[in-house]
Every structure is written in C-alpha cells, then in structure tokens.
PDB file of N, CA and C in Angstrom:
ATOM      1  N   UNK A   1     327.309   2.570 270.418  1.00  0.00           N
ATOM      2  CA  UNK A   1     327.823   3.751 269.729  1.00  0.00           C
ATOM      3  C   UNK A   1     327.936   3.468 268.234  1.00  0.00           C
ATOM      4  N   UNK A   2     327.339   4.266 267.170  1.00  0.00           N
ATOM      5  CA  UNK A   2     327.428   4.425 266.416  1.00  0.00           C
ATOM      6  C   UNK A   2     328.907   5.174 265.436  1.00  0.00           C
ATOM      7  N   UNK A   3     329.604   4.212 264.865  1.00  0.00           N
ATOM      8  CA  UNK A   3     331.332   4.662 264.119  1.00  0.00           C
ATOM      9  C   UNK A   3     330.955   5.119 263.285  1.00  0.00           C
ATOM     10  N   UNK A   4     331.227   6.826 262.945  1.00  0.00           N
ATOM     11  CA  UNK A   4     331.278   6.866 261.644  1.00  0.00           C
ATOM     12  C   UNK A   4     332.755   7.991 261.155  1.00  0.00           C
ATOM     13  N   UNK A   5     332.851   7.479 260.227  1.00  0.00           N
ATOM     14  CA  UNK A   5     334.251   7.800 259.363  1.00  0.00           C
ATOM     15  C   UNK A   5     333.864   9.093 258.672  1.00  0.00           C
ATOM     16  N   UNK A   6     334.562  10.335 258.931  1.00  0.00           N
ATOM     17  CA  UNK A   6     334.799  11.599 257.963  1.00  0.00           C
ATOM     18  C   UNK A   6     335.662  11.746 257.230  1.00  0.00           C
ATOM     19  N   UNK A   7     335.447  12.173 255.950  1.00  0.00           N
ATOM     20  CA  UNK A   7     336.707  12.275 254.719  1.00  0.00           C
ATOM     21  C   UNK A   7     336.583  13.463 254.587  1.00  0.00           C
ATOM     22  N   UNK A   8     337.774  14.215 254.994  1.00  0.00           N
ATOM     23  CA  UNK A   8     337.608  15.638 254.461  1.00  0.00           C
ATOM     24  C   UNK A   8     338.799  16.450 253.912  1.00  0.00           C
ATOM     25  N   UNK A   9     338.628  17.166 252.952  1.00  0.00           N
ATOM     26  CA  UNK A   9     340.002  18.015 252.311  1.00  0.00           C
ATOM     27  C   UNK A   9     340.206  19.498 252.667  1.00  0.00           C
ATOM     28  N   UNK A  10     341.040  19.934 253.253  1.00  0.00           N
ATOM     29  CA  UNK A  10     341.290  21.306 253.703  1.00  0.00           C
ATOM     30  C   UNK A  10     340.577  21.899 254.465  1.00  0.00           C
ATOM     31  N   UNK A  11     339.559  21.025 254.995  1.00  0.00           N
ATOM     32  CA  UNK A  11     338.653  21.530 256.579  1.00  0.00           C
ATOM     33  C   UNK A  11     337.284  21.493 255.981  1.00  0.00           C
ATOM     34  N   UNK A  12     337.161  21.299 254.635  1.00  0.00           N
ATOM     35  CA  UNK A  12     335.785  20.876 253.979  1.00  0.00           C
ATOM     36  C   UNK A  12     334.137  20.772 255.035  1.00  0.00           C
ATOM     37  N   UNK A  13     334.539  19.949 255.602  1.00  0.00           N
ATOM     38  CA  UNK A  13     333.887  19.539 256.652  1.00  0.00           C
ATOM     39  C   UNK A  13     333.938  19.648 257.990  1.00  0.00           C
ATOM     40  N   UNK A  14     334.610  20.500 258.313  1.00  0.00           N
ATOM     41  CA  UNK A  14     335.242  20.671 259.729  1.00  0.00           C
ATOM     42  C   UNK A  14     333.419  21.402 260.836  1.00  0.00           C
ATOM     43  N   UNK A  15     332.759  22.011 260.014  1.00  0.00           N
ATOM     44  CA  UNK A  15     331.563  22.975 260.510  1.00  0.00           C
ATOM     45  C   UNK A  15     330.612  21.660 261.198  1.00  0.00           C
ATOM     46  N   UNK A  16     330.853  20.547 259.714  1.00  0.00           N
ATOM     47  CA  UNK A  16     330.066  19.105 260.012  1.00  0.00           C
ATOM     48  C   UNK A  16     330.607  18.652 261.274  1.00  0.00           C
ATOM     49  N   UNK A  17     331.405  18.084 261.695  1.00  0.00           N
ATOM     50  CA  UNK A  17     332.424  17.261 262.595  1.00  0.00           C
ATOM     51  C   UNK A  17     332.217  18.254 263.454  1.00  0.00           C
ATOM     52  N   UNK A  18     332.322  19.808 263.413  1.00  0.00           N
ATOM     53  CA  UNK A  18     332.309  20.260 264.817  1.00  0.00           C
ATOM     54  C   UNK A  18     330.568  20.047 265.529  1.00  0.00           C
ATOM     55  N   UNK A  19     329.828  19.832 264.834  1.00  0.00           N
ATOM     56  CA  UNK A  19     328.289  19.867 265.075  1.00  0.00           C
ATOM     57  C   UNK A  19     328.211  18.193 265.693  1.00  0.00           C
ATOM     58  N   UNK A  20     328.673  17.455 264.793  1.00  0.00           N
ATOM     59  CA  UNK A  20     328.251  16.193 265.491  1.00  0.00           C
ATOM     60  C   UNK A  20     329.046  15.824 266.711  1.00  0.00           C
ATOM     61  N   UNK A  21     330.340  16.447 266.555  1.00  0.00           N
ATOM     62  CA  UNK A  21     330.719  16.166 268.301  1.00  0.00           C
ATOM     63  C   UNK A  21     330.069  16.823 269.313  1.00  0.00           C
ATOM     64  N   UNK A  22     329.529  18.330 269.075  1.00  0.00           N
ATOM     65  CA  UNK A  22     328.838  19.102 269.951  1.00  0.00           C
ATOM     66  C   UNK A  22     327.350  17.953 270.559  1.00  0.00           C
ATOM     67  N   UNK A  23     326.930  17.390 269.391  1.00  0.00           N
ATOM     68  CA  UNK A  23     325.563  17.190 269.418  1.00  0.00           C
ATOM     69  C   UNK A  23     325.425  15.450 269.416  1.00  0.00           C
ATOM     70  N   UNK A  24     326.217  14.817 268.972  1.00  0.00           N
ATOM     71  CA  UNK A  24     326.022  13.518 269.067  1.00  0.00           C
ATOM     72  C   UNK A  24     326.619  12.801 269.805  1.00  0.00           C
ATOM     73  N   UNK A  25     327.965  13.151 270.470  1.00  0.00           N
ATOM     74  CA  UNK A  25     329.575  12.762 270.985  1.00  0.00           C
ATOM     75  C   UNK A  25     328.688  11.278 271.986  1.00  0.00           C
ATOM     76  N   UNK A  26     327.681  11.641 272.536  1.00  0.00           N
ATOM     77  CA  UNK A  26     326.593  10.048 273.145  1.00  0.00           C
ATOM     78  C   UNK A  26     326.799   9.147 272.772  1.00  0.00           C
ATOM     79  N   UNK A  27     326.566   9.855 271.259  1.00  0.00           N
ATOM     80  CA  UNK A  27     325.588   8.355 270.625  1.00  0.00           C
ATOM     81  C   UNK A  27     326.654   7.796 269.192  1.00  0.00           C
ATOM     82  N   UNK A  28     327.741   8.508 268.745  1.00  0.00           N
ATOM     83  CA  UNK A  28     328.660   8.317 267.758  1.00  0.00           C
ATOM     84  C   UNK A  28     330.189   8.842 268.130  1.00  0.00           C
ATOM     85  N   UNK A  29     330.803   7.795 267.674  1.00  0.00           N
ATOM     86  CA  UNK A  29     332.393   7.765 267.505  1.00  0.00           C
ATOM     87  C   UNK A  29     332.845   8.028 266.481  1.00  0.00           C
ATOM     88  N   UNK A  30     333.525   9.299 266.295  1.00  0.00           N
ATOM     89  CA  UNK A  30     334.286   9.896 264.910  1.00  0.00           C
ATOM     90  C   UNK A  30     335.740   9.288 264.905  1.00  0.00           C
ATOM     91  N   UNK A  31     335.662   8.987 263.828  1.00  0.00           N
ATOM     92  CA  UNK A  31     337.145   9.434 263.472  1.00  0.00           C
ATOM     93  C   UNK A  31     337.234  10.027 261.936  1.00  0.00           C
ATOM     94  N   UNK A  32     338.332  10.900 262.491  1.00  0.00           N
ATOM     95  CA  UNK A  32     338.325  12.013 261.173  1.00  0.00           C
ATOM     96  C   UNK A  32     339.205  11.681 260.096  1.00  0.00           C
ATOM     97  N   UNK A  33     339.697  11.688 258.751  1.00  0.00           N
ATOM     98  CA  UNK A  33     340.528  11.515 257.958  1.00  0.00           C
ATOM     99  C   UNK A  33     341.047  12.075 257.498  1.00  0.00           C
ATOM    100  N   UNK A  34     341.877  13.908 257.870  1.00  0.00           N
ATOM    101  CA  UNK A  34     341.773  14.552 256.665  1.00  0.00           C
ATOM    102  C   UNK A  34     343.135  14.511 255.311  1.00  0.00           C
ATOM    103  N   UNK A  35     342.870  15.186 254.628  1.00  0.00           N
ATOM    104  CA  UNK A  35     343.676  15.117 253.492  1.00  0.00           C
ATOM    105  C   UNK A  35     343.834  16.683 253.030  1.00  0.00           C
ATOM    106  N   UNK A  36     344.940  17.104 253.620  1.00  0.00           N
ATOM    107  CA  UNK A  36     345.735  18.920 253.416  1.00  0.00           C
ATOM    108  C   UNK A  36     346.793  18.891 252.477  1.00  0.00           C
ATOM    109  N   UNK A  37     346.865  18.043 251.668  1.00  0.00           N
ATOM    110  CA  UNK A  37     348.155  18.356 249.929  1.00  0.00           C
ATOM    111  C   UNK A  37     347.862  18.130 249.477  1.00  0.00           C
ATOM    112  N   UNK A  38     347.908  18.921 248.504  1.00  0.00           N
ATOM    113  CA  UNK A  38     348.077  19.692 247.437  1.00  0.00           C
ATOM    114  C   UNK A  38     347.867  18.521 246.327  1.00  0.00           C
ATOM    115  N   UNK A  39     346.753  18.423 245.282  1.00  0.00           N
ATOM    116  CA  UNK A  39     347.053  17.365 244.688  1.00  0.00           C
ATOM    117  C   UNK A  39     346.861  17.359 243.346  1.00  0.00           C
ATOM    118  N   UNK A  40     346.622  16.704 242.977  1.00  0.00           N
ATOM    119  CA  UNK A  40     347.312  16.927 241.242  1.00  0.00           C
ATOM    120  C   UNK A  40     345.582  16.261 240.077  1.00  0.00           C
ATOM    121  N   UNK A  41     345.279  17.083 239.611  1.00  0.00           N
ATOM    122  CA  UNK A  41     344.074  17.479 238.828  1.00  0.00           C
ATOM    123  C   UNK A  41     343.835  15.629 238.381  1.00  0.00           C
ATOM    124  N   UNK A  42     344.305  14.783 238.342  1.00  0.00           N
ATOM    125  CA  UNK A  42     343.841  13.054 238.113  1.00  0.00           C
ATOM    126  C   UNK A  42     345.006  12.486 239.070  1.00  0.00           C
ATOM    127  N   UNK A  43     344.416  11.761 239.815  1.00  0.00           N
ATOM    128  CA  UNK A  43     344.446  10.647 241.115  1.00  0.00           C
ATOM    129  C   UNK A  43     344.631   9.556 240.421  1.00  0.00           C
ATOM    130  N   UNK A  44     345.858   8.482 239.840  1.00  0.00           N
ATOM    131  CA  UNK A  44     345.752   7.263 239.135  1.00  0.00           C
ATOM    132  C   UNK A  44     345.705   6.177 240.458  1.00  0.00           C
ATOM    133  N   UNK A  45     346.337   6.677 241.621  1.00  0.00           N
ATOM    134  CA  UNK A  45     346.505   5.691 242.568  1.00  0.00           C
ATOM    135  C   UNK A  45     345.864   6.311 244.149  1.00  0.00           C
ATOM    136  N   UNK A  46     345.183   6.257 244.907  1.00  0.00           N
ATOM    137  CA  UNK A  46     344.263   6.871 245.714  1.00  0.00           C
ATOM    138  C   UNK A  46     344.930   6.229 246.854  1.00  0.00           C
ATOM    139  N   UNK A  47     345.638   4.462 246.922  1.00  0.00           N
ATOM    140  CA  UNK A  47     345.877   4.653 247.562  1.00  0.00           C
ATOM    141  C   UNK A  47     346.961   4.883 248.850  1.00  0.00           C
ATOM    142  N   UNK A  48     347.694   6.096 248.604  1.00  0.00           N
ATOM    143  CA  UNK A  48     348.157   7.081 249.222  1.00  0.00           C
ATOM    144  C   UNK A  48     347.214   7.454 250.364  1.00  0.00           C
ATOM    145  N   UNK A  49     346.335   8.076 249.994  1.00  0.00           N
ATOM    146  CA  UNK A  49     345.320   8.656 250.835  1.00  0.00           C
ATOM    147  C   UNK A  49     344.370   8.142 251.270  1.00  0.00           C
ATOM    148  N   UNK A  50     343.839   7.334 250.474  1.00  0.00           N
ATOM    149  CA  UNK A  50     342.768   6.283 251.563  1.00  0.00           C
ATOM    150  C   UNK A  50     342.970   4.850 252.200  1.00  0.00           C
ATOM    151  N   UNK A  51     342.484   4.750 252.948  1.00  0.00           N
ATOM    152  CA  UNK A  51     342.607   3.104 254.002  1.00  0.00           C
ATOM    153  C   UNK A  51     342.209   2.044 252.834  1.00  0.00           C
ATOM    154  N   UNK A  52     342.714   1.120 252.769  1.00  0.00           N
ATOM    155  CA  UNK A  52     342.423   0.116 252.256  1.00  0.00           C
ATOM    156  C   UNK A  52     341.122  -0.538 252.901  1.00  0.00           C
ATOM    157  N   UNK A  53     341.010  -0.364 254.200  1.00  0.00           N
ATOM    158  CA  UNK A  53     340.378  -1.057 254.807  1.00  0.00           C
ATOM    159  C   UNK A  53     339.522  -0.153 255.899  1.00  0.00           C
ATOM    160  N   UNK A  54     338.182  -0.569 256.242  1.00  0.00           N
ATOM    161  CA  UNK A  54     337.238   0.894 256.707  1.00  0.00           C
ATOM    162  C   UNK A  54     336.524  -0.360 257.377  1.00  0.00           C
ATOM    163  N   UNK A  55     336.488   0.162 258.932  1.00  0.00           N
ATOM    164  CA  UNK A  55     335.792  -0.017 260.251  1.00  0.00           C
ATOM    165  C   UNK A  55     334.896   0.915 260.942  1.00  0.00           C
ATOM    166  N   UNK A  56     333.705   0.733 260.219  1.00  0.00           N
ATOM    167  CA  UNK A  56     332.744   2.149 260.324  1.00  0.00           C
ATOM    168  C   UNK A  56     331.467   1.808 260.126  1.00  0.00           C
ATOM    169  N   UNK A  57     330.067   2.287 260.812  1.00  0.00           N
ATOM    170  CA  UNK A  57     329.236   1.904 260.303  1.00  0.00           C
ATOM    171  C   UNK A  57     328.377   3.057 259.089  1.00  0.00           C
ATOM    172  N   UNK A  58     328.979   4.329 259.232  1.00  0.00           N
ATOM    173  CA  UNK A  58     328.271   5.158 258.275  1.00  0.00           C
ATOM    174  C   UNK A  58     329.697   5.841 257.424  1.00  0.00           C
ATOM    175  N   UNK A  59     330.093   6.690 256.355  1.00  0.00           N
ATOM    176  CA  UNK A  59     330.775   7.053 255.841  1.00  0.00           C
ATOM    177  C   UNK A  59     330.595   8.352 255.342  1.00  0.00           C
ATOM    178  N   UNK A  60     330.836   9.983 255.871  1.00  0.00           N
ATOM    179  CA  UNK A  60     330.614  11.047 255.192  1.00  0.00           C
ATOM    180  C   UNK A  60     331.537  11.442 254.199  1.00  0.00           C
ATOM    181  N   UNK A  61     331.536  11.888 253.506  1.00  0.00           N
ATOM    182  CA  UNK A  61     332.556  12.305 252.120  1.00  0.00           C
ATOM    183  C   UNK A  61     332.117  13.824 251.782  1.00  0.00           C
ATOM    184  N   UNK A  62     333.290  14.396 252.649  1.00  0.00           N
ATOM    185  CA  UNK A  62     333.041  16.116 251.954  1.00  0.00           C
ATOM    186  C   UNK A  62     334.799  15.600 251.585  1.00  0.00           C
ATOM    187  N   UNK A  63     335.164  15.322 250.563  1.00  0.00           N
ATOM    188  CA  UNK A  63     336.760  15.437 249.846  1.00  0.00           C
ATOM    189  C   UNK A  63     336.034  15.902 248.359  1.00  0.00           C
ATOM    190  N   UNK A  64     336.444  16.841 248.022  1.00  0.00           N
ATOM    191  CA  UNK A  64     336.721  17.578 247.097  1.00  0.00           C
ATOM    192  C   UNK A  64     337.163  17.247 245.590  1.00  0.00           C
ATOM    193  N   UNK A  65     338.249  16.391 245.702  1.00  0.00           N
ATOM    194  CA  UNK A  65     338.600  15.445 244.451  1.00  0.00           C
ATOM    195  C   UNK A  65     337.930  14.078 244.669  1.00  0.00           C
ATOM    196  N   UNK A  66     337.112  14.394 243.232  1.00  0.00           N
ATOM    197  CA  UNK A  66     336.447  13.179 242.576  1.00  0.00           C
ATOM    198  C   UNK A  66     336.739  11.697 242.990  1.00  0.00           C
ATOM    199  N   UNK A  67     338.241  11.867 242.312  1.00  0.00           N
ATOM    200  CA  UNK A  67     339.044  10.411 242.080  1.00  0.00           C
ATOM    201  C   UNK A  67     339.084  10.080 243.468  1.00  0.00           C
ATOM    202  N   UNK A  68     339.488  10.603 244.680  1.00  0.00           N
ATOM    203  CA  UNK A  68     338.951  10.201 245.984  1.00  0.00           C
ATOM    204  C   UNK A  68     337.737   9.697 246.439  1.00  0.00           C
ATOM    205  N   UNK A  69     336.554  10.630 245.552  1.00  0.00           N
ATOM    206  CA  UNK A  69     335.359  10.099 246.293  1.00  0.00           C
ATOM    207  C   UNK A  69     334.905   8.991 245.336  1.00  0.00           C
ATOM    208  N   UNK A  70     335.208   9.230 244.197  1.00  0.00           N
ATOM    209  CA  UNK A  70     334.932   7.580 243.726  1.00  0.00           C
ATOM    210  C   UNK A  70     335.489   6.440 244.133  1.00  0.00           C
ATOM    211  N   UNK A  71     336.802   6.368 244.572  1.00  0.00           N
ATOM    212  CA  UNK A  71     337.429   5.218 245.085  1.00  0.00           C
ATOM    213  C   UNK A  71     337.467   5.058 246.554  1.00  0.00           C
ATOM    214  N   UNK A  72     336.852   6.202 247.480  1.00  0.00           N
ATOM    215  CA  UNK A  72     336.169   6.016 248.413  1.00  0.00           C
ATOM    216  C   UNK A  72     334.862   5.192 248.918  1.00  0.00           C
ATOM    217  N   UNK A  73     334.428   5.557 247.434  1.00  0.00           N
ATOM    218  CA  UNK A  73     332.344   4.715 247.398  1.00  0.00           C
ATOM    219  C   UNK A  73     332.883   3.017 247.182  1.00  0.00           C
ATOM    220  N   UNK A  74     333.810   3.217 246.189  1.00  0.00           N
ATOM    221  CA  UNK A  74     334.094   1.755 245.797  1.00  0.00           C
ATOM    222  C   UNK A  74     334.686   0.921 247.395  1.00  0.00           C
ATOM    223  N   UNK A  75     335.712   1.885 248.024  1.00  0.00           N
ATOM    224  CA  UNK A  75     335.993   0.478 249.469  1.00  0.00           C
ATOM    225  C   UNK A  75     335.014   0.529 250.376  1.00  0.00           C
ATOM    226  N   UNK A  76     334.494   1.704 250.229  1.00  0.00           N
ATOM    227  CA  UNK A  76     332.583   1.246 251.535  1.00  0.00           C
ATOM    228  C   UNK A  76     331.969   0.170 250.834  1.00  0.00           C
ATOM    229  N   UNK A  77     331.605   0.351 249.253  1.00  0.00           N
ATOM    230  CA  UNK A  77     330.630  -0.772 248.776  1.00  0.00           C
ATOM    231  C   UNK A  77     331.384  -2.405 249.090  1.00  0.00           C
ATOM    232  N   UNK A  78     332.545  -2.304 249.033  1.00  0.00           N
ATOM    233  CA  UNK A  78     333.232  -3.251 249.100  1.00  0.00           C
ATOM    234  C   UNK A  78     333.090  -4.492 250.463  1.00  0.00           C
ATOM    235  N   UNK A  79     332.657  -2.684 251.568  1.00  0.00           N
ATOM    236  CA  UNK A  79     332.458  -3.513 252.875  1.00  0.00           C
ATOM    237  C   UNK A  79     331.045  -3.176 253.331  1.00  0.00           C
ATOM    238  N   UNK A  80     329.916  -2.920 252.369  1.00  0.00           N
ATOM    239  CA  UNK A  80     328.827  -2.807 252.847  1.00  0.00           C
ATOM    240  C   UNK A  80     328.625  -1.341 254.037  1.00  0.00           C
ATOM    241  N   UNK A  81     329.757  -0.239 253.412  1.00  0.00           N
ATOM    242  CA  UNK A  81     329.150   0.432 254.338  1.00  0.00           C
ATOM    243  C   UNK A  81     328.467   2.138 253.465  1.00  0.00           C
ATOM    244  N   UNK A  82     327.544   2.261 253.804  1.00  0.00           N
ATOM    245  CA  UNK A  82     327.086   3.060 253.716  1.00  0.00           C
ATOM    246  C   UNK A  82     327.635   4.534 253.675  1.00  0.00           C
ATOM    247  N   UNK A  83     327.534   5.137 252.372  1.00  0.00           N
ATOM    248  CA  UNK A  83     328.172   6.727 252.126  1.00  0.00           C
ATOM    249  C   UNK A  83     327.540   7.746 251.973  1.00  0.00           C
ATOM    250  N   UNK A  84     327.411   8.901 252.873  1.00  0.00           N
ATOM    251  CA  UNK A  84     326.968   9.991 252.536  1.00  0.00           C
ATOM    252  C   UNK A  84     327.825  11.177 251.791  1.00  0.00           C
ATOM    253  N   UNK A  85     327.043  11.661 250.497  1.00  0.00           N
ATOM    254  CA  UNK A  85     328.146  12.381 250.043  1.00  0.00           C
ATOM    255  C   UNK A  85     327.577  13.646 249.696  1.00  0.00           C
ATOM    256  N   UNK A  86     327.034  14.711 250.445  1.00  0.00           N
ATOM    257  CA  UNK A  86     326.156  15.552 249.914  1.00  0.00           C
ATOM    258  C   UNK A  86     326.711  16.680 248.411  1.00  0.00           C
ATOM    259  N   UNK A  87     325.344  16.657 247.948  1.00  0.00           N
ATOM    260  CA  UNK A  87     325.586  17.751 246.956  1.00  0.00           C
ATOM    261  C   UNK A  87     326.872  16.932 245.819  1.00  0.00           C
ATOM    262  N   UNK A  88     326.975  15.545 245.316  1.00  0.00           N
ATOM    263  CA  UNK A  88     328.021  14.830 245.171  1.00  0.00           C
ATOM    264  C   UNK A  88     327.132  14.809 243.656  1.00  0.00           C
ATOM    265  N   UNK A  89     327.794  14.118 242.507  1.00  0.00           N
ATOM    266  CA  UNK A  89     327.146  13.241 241.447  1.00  0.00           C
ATOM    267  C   UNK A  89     327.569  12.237 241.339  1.00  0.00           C
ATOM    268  N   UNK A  90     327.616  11.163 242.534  1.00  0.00           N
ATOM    269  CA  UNK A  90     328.498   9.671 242.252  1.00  0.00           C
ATOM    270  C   UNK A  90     327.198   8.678 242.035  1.00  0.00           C
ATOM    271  N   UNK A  91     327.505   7.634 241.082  1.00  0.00           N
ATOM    272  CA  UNK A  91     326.061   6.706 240.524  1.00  0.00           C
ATOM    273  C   UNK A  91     326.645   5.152 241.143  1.00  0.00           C
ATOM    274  N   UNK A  92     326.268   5.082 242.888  1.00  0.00           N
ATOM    275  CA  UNK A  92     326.558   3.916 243.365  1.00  0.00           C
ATOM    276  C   UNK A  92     325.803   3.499 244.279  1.00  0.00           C
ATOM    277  N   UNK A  93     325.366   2.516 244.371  1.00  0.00           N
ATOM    278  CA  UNK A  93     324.000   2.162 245.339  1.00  0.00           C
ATOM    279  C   UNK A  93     324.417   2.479 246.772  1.00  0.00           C
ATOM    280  N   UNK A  94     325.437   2.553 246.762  1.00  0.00           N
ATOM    281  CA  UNK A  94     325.954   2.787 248.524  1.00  0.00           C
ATOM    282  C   UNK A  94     326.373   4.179 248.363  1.00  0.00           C
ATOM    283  N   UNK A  95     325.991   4.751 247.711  1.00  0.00           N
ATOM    284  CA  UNK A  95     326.032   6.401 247.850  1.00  0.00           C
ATOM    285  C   UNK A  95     325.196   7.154 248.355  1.00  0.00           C
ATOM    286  N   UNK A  96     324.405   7.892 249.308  1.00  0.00           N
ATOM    287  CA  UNK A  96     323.231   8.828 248.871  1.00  0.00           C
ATOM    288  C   UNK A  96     324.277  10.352 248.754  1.00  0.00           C
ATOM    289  N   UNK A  97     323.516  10.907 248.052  1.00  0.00           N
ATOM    290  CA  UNK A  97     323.757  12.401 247.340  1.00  0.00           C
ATOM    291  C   UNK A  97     322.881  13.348 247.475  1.00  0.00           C
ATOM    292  N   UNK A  98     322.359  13.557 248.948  1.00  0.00           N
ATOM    293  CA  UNK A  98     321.669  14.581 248.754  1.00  0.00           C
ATOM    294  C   UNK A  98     321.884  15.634 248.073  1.00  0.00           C
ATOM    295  N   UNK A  99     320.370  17.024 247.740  1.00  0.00           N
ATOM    296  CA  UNK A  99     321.255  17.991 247.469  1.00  0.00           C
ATOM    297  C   UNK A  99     321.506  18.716 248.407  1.00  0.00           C
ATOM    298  N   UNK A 100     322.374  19.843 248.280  1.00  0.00           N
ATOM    299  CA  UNK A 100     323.146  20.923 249.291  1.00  0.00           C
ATOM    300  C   UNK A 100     322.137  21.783 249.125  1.00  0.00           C
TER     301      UNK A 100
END
C-alpha cells in the first residue's frame, strides 16, 4: 500500500480525497490533515499546524496559505518525500506544480 499524506484548508481538497478513496482505497492509505482556523495573513511559526515529522510516501498540498506550503515542501524535502502541489508557484526540487 501506497501512504500518502493530504494537507488541506477548509475542505480545499476534500473532491480530491473523496476520489482517491472511491478509486484507490486498494492500493493507498490516506491520512488526511486538515487545517479549519482562521489564520493570520504571515505564518512566523507553522509549527502549530504541521507535523514535525511525516511518514508518507507521496505528499498532496491543496493548503491555501503559502507559509504552510512552503514549510510543508521544506519537512518532505527534509525526508525525501515527494510533494504534489497543483496549480502552486513553490521553486523546490521535491515539489511538482502542475498546472490546474
């Protein structure tokens, strides 16, 4: 089974997560992360909201604030794991960014 980790803010991604459980639930293990408050236009400390530490082999990122998804890319790169962040502008080798 394939782990992969969802980051999502206010249901961002919820359409995603409902598709891959419909369609993958076989072959991948979710776990979801979300993040519903309210937050304040610069993030100095992230972590509040994110794991220090990530047990996953793929990483989706629909979160909304930046300062999340940058310091999100930074603890995947940290552990070699791989981030999808669509429609994103983050400049990190463990990012891809498709477009939307």
């Amino acid at each position: 089974m394939q782990r992969v980790s969802v980051f999502q803010q206010k249901g961002s991604g919820e359409r995603k997560i409902e598709a891959v459980r419909k369609y993958g639930s076989d072959v991948i293990t979710l776990e979801v992360v979300s993040i519903d408050d309210e937050l304040p236009a610069i993030i100095d400390d992230t972590s509040i909201y994110l794991p220090t530490e990530l047990h996953a082999d793929l990483v989706l990122d629909f979160l909304t604030h930046k300062d999340l998804s940058l310091d999100l890319a930074a603890i995947c790169a940290a552990s070699n794991i791989p981030v999808i962040a669509s429609g994103k502008k983050l400049t990190n080798k463990w990012v891809l960014t498709p477009p939307t």
